[in-house]
PDB file of N, CA and C in Angstrom:
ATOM      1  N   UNK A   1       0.845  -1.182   0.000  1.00  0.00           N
ATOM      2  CA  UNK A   1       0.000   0.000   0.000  1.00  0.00           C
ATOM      3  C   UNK A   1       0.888   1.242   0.000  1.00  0.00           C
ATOM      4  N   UNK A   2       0.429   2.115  -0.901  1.00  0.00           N
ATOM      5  CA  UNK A   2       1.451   3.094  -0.605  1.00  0.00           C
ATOM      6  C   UNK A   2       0.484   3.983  -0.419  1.00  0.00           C
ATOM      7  N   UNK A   3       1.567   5.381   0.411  1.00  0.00           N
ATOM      8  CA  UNK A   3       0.895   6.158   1.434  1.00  0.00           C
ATOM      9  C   UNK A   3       1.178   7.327   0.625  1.00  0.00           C
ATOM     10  N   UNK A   4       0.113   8.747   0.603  1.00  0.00           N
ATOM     11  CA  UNK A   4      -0.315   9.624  -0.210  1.00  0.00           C
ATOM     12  C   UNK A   4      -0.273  11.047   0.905  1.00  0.00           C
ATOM     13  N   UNK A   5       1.299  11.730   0.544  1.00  0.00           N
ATOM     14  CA  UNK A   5       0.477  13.122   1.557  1.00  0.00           C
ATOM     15  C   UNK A   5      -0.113  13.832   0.825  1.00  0.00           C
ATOM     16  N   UNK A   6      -1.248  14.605   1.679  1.00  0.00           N
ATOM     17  CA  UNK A   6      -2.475  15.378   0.846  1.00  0.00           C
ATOM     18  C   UNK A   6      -1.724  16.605   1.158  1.00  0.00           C
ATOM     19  N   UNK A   7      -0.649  16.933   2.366  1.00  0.00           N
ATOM     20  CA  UNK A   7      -0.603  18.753   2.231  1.00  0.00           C
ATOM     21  C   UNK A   7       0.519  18.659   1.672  1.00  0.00           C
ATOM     22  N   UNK A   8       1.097  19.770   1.769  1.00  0.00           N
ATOM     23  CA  UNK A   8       2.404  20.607   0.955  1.00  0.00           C
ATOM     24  C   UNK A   8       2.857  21.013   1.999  1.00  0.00           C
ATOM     25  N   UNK A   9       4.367  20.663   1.063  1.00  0.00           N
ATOM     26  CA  UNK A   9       5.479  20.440   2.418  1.00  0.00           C
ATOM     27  C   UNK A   9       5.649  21.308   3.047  1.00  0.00           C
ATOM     28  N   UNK A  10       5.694  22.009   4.526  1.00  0.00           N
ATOM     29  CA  UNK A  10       6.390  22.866   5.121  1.00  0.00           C
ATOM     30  C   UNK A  10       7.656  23.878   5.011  1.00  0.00           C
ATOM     31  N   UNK A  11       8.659  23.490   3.600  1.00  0.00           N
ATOM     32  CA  UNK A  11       9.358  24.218   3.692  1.00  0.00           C
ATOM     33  C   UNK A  11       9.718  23.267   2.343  1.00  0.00           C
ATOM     34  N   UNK A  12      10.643  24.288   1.243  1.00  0.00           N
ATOM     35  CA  UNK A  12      10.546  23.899  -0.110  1.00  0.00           C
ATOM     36  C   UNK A  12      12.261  24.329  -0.224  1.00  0.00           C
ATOM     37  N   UNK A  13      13.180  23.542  -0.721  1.00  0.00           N
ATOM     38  CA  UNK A  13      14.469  24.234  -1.208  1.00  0.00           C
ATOM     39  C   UNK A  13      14.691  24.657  -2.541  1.00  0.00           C
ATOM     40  N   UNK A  14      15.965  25.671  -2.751  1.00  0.00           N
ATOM     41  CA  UNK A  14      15.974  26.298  -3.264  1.00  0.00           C
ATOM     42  C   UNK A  14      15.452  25.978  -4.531  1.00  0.00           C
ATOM     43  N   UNK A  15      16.056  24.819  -5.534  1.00  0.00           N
ATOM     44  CA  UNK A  15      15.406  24.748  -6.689  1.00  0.00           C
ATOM     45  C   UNK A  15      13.812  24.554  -6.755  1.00  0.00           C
ATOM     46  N   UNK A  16      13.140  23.946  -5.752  1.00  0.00           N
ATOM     47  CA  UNK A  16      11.334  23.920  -5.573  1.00  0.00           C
ATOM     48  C   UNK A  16      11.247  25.357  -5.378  1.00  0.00           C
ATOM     49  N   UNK A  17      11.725  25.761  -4.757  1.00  0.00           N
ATOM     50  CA  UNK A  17      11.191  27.561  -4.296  1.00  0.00           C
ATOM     51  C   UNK A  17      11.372  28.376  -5.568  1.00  0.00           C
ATOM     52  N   UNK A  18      12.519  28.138  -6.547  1.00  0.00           N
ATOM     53  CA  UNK A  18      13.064  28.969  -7.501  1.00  0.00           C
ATOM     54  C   UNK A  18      11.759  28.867  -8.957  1.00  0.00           C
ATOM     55  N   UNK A  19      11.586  27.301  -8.830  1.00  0.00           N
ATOM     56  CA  UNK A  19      10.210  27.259  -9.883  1.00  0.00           C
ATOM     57  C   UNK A  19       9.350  27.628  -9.163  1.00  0.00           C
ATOM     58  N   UNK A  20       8.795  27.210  -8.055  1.00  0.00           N
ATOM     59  CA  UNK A  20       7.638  27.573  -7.812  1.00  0.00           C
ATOM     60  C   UNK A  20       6.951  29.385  -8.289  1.00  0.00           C
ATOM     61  N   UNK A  21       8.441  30.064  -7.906  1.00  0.00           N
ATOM     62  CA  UNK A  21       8.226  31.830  -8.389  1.00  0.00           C
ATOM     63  C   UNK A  21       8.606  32.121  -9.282  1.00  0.00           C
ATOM     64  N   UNK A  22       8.911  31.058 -10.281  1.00  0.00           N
ATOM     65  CA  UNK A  22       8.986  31.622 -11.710  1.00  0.00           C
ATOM     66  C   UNK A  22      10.487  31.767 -12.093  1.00  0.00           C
ATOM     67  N   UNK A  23      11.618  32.092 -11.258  1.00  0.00           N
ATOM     68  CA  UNK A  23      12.766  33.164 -11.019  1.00  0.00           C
ATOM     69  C   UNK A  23      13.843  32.149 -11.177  1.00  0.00           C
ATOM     70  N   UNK A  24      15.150  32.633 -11.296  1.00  0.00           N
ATOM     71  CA  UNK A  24      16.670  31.461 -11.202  1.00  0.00           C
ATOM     72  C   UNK A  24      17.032  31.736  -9.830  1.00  0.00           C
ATOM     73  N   UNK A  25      17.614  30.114  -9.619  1.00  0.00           N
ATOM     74  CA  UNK A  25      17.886  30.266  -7.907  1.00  0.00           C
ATOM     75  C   UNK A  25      19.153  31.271  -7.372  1.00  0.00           C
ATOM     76  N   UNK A  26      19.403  32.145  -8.649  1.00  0.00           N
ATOM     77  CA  UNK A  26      20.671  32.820  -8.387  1.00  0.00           C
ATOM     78  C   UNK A  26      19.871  34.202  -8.073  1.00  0.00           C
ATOM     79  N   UNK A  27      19.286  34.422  -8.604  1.00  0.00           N
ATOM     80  CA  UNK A  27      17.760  35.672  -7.982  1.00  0.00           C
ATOM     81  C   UNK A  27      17.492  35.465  -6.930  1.00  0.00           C
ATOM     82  N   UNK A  28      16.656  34.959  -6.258  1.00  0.00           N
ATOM     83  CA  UNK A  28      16.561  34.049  -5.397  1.00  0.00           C
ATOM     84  C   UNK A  28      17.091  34.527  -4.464  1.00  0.00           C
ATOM     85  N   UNK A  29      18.538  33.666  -4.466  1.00  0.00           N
ATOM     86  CA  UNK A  29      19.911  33.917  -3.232  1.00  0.00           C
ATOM     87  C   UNK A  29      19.971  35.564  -3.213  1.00  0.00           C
ATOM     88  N   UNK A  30      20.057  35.813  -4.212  1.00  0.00           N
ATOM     89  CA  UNK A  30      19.948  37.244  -3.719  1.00  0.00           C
ATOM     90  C   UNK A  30      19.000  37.967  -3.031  1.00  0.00           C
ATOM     91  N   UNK A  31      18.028  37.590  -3.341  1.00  0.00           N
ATOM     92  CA  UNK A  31      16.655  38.420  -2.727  1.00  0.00           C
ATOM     93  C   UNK A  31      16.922  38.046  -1.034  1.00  0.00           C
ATOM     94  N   UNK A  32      17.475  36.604  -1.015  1.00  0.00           N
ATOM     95  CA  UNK A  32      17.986  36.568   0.390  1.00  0.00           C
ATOM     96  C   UNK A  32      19.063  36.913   0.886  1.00  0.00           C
ATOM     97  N   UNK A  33      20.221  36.990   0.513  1.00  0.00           N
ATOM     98  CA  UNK A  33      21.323  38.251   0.600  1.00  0.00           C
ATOM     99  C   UNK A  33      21.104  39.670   0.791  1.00  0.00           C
ATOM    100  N   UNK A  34      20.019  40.382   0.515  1.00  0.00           N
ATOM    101  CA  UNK A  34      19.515  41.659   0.278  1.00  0.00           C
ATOM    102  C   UNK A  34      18.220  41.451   1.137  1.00  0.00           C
ATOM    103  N   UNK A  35      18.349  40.338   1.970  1.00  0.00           N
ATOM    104  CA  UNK A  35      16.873  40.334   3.511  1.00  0.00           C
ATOM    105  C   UNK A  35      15.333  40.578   2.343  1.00  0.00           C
ATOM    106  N   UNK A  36      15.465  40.502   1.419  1.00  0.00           N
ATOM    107  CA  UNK A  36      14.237  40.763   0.679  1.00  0.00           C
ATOM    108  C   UNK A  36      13.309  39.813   0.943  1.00  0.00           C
ATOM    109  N   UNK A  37      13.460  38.244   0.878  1.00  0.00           N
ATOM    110  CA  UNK A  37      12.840  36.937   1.785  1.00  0.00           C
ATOM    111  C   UNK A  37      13.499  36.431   2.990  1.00  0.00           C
ATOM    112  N   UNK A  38      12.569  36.013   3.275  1.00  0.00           N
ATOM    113  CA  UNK A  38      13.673  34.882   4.656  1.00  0.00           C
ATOM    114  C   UNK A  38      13.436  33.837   3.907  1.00  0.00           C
ATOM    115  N   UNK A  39      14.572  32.946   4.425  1.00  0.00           N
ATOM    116  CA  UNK A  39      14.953  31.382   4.031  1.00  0.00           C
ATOM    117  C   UNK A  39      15.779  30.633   5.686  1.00  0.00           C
ATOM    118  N   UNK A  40      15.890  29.830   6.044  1.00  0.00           N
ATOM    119  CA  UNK A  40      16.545  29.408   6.441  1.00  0.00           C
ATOM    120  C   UNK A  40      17.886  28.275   6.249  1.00  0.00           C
ATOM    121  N   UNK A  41      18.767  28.082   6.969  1.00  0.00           N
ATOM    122  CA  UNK A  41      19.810  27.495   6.442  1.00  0.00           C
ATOM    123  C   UNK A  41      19.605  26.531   7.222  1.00  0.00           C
ATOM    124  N   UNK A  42      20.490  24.556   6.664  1.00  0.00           N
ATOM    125  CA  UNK A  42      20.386  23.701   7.484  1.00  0.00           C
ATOM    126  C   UNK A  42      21.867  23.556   7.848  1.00  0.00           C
ATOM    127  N   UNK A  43      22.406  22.574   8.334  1.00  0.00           N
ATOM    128  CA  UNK A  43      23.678  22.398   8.545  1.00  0.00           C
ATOM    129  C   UNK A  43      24.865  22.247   7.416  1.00  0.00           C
ATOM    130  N   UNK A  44      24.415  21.962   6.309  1.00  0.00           N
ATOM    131  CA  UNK A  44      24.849  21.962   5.232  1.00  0.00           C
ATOM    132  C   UNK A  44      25.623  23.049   4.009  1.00  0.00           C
ATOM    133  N   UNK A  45      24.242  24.036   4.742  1.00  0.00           N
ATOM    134  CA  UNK A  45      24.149  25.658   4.206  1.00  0.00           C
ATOM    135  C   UNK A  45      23.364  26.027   3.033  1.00  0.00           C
ATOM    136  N   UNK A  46      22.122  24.801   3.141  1.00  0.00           N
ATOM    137  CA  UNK A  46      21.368  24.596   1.823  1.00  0.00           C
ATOM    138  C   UNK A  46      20.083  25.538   2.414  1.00  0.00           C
ATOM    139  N   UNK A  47      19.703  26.608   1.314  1.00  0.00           N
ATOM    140  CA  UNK A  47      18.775  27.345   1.615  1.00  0.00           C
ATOM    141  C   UNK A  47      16.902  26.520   2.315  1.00  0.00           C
ATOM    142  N   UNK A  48      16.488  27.102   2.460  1.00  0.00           N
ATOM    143  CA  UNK A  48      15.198  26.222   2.758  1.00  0.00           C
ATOM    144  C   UNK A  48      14.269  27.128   3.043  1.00  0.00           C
ATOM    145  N   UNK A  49      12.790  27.169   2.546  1.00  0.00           N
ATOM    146  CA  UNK A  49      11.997  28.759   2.210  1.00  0.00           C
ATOM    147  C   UNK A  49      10.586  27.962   2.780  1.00  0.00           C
ATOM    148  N   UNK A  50       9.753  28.916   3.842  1.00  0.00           N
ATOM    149  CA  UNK A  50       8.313  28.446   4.025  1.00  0.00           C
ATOM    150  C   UNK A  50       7.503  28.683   2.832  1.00  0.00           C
ATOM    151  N   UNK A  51       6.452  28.086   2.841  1.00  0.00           N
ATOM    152  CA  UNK A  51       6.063  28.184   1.753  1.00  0.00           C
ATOM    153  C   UNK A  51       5.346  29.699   1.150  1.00  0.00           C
ATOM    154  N   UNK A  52       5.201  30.768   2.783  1.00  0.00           N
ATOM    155  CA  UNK A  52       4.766  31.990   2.636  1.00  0.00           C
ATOM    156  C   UNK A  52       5.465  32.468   1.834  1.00  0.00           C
ATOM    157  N   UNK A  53       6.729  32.477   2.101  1.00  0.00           N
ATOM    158  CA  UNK A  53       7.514  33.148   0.979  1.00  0.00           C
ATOM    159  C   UNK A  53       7.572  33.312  -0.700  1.00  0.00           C
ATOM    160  N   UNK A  54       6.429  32.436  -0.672  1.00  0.00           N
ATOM    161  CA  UNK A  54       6.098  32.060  -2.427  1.00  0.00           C
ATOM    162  C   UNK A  54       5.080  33.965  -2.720  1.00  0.00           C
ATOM    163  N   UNK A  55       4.007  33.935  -1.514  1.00  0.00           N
ATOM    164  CA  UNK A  55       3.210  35.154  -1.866  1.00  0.00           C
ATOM    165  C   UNK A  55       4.165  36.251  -1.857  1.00  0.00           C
ATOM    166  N   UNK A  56       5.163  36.663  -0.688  1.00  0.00           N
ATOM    167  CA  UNK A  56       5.899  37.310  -0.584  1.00  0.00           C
ATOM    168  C   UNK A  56       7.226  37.977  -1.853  1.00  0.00           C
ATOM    169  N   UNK A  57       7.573  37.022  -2.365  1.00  0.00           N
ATOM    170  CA  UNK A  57       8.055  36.643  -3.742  1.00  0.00           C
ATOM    171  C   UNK A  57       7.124  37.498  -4.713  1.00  0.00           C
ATOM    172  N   UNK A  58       6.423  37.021  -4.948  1.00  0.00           N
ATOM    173  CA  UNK A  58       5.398  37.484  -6.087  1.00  0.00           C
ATOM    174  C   UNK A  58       4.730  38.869  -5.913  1.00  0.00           C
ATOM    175  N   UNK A  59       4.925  39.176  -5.163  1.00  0.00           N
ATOM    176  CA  UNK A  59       4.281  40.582  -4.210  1.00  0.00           C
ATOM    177  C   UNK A  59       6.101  41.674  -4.729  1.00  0.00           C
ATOM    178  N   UNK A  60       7.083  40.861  -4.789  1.00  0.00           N
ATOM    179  CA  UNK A  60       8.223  41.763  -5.035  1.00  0.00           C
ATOM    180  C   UNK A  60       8.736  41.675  -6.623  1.00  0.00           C
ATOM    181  N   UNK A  61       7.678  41.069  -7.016  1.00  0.00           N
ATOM    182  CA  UNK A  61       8.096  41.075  -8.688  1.00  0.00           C
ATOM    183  C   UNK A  61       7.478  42.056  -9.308  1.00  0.00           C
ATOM    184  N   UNK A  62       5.672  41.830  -8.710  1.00  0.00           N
ATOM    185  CA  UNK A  62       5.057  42.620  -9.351  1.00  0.00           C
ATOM    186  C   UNK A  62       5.411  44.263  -9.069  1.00  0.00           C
ATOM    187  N   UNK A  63       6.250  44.593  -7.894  1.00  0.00           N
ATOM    188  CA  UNK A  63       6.900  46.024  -7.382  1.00  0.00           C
ATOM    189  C   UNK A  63       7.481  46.108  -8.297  1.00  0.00           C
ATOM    190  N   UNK A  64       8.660  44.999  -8.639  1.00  0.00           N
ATOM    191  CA  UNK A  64       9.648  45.189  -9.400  1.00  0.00           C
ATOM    192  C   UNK A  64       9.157  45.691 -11.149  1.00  0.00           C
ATOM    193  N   UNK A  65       8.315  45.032 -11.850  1.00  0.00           N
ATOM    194  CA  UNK A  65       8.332  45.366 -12.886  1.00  0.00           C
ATOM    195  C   UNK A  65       6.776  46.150 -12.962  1.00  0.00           C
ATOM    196  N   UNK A  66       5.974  46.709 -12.157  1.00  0.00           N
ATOM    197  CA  UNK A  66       4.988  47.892 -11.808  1.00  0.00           C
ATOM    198  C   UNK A  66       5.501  49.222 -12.383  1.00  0.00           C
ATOM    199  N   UNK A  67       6.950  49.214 -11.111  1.00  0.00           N
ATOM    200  CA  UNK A  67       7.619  50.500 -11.080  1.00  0.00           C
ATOM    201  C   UNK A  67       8.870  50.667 -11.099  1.00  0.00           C
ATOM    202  N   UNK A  68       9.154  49.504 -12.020  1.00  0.00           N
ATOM    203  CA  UNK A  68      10.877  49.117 -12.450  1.00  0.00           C
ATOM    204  C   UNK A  68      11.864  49.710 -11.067  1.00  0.00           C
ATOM    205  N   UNK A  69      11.747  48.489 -10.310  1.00  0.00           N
ATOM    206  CA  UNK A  69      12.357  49.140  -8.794  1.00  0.00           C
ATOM    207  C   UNK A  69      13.413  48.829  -8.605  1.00  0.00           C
ATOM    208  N   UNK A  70      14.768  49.391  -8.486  1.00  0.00           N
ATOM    209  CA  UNK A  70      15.879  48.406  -8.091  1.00  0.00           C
ATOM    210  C   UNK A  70      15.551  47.742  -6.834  1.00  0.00           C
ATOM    211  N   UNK A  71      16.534  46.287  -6.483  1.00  0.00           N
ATOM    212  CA  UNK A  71      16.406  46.002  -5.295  1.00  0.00           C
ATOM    213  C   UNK A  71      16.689  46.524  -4.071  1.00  0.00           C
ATOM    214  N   UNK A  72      17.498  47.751  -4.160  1.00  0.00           N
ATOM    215  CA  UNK A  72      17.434  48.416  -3.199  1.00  0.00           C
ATOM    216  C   UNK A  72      15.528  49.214  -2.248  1.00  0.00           C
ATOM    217  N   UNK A  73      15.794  49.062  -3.778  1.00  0.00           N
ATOM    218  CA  UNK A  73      14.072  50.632  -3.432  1.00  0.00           C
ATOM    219  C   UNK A  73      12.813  49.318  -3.246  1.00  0.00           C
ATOM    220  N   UNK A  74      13.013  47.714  -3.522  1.00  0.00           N
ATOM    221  CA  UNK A  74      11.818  47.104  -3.590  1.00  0.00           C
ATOM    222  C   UNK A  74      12.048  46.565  -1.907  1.00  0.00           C
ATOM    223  N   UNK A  75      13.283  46.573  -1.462  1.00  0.00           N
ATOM    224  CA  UNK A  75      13.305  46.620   0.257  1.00  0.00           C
ATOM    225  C   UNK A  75      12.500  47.810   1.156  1.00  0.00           C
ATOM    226  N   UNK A  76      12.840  48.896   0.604  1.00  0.00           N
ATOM    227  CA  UNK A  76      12.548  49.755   1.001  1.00  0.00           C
ATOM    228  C   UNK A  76      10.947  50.075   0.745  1.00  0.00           C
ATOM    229  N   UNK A  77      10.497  49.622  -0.306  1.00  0.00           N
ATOM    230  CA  UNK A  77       9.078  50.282  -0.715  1.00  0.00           C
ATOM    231  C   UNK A  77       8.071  48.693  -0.097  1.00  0.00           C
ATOM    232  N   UNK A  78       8.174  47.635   0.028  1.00  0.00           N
ATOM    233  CA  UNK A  78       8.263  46.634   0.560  1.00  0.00           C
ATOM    234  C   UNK A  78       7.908  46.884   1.940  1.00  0.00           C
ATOM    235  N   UNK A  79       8.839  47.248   3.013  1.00  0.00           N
ATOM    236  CA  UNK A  79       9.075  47.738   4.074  1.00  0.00           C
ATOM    237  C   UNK A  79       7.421  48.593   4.500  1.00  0.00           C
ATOM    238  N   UNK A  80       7.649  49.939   3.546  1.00  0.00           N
ATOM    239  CA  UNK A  80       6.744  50.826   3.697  1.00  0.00           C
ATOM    240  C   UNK A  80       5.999  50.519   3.366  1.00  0.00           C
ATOM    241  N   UNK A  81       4.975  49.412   2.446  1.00  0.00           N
ATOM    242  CA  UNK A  81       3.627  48.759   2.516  1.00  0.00           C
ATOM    243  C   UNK A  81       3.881  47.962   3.784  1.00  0.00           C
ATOM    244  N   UNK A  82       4.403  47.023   4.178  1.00  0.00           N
ATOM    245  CA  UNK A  82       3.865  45.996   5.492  1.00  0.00           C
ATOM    246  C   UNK A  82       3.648  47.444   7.121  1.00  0.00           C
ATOM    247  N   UNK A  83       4.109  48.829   6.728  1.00  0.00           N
ATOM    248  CA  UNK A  83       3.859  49.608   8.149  1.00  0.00           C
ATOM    249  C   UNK A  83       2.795  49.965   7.867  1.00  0.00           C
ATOM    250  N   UNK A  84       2.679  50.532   6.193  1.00  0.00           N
ATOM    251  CA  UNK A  84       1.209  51.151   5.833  1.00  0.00           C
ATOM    252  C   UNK A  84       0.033  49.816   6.543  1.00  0.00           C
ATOM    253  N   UNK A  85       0.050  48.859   6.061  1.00  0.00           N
ATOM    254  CA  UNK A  85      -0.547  47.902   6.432  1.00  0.00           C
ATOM    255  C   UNK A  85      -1.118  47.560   7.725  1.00  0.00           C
ATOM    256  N   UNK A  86       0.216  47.897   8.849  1.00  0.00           N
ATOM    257  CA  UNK A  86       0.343  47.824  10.398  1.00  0.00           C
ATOM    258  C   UNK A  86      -0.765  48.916  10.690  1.00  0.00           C
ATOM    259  N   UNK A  87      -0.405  50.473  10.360  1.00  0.00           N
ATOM    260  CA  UNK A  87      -0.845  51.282  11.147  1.00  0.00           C
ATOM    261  C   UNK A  87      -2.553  51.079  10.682  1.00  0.00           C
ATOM    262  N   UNK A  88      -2.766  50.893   9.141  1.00  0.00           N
ATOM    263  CA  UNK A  88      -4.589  50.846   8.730  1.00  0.00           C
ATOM    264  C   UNK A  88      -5.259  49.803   9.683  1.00  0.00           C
ATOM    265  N   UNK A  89      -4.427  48.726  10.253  1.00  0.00           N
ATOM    266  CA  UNK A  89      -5.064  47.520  10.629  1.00  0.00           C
ATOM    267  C   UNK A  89      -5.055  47.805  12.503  1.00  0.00           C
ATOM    268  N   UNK A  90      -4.113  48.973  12.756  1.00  0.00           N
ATOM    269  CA  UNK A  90      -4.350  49.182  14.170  1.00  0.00           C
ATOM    270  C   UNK A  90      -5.410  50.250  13.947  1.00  0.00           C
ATOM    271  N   UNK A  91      -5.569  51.209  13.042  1.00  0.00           N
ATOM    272  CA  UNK A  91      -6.535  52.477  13.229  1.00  0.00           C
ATOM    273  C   UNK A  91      -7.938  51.919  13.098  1.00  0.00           C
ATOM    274  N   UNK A  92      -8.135  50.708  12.272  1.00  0.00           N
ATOM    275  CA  UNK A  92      -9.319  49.860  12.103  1.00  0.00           C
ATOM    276  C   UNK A  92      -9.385  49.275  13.497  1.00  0.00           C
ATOM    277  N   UNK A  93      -8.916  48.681  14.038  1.00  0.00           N
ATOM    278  CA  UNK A  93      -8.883  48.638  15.448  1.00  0.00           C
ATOM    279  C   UNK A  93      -9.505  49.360  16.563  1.00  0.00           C
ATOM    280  N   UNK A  94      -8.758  50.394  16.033  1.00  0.00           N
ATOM    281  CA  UNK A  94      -9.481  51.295  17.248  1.00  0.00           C
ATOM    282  C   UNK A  94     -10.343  52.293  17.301  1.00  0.00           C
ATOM    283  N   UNK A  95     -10.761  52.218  15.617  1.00  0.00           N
ATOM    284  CA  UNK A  95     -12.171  53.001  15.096  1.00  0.00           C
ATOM    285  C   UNK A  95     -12.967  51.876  14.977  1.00  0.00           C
ATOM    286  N   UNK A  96     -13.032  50.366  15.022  1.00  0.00           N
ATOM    287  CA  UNK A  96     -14.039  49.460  14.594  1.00  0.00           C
ATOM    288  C   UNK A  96     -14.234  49.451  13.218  1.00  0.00           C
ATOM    289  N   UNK A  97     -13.632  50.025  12.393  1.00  0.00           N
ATOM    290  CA  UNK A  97     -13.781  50.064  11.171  1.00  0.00           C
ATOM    291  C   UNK A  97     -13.539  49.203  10.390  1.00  0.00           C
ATOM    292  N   UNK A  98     -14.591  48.382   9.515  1.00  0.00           N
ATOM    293  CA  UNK A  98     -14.406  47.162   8.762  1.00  0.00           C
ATOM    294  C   UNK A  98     -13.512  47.771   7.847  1.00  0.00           C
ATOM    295  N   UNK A  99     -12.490  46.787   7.120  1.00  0.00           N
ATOM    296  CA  UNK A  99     -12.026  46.976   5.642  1.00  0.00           C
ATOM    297  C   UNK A  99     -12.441  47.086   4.543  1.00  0.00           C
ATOM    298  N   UNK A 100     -11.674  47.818   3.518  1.00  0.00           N
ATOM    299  CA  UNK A 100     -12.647  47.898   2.173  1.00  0.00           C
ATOM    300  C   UNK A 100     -13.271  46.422   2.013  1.00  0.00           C
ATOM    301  N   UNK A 101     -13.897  47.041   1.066  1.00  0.00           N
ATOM    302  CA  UNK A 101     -14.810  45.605  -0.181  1.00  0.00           C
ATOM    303  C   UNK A 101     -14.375  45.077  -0.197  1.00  0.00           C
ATOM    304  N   UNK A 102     -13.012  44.927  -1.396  1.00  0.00           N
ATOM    305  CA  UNK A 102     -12.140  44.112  -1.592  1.00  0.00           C
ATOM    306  C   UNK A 102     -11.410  43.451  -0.665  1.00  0.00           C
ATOM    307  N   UNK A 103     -11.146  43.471   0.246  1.00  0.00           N
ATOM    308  CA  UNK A 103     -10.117  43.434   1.024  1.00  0.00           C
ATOM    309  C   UNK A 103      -8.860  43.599   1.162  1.00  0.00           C
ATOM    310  N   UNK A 104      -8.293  43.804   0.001  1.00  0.00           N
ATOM    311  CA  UNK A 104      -7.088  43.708  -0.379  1.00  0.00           C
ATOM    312  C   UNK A 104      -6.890  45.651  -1.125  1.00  0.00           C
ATOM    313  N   UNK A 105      -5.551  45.878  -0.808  1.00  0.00           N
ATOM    314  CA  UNK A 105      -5.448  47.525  -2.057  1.00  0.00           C
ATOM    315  C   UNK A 105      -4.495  46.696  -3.322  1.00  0.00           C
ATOM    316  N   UNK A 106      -4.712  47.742  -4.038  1.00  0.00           N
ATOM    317  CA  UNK A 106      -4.268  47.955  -5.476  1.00  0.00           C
ATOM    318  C   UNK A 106      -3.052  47.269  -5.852  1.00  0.00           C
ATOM    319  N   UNK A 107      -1.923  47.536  -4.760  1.00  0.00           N
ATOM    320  CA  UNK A 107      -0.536  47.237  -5.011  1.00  0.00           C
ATOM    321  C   UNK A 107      -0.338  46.007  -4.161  1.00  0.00           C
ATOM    322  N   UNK A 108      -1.584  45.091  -4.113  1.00  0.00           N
ATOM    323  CA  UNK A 108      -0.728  44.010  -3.582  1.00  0.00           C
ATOM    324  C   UNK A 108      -1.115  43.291  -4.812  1.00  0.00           C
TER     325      UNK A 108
END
């Protein structure tokens, strides 16, 4: 009998992570060199990525070719959506204020 996992794995290395976002795993390493994703390392020194990092990824491409960003400015502009994000989701907080329709804005 053979045995069938139904979820998806917990954590994907570099070449699964590199297709999964489309990108070469030499992109990639960089985006983690430049703190742009987290990955973790095993004893080996072989990258290893949750699988969040797939949305996260894709969220810095579409920056990237939106508003042709270097990687400097897609850290930085990156950065400044997840506070924008922080402060709407504490002011909703403490006005009770549901979120838009959509749920989601424009630039994600």
């Amino acid at each position: 009998m053979t045995a069938h996992v139904l979820a998806r794995p917990w954590r994907l290395g570099l070449d699964d992570f590199a297709r999964a976002v489309g990108e070469h795993p030499d992109l990639v390493r960089r985006f983690v060199a430049l703190g742009l994703i987290e990955a973790t390392t095993d004893v080996s020194g072989e990258l290893w990525f949750e699988p969040g990092q797939i949305a996260e990824t894709a969220r810095l491409r579409r920056l990237r070719a939106g508003f042709a960003l270097n990687y400097a400015a897609l850290g930085l502009v990156a950065d400044l959506l997840d506070r924008l994000d922080r402060l709407e989701a504490e002011r909703r907080r403490r006005t009770g204020d549901l979120p838009t329709p959509s749920g989601a804005r424009r630039w994600r």
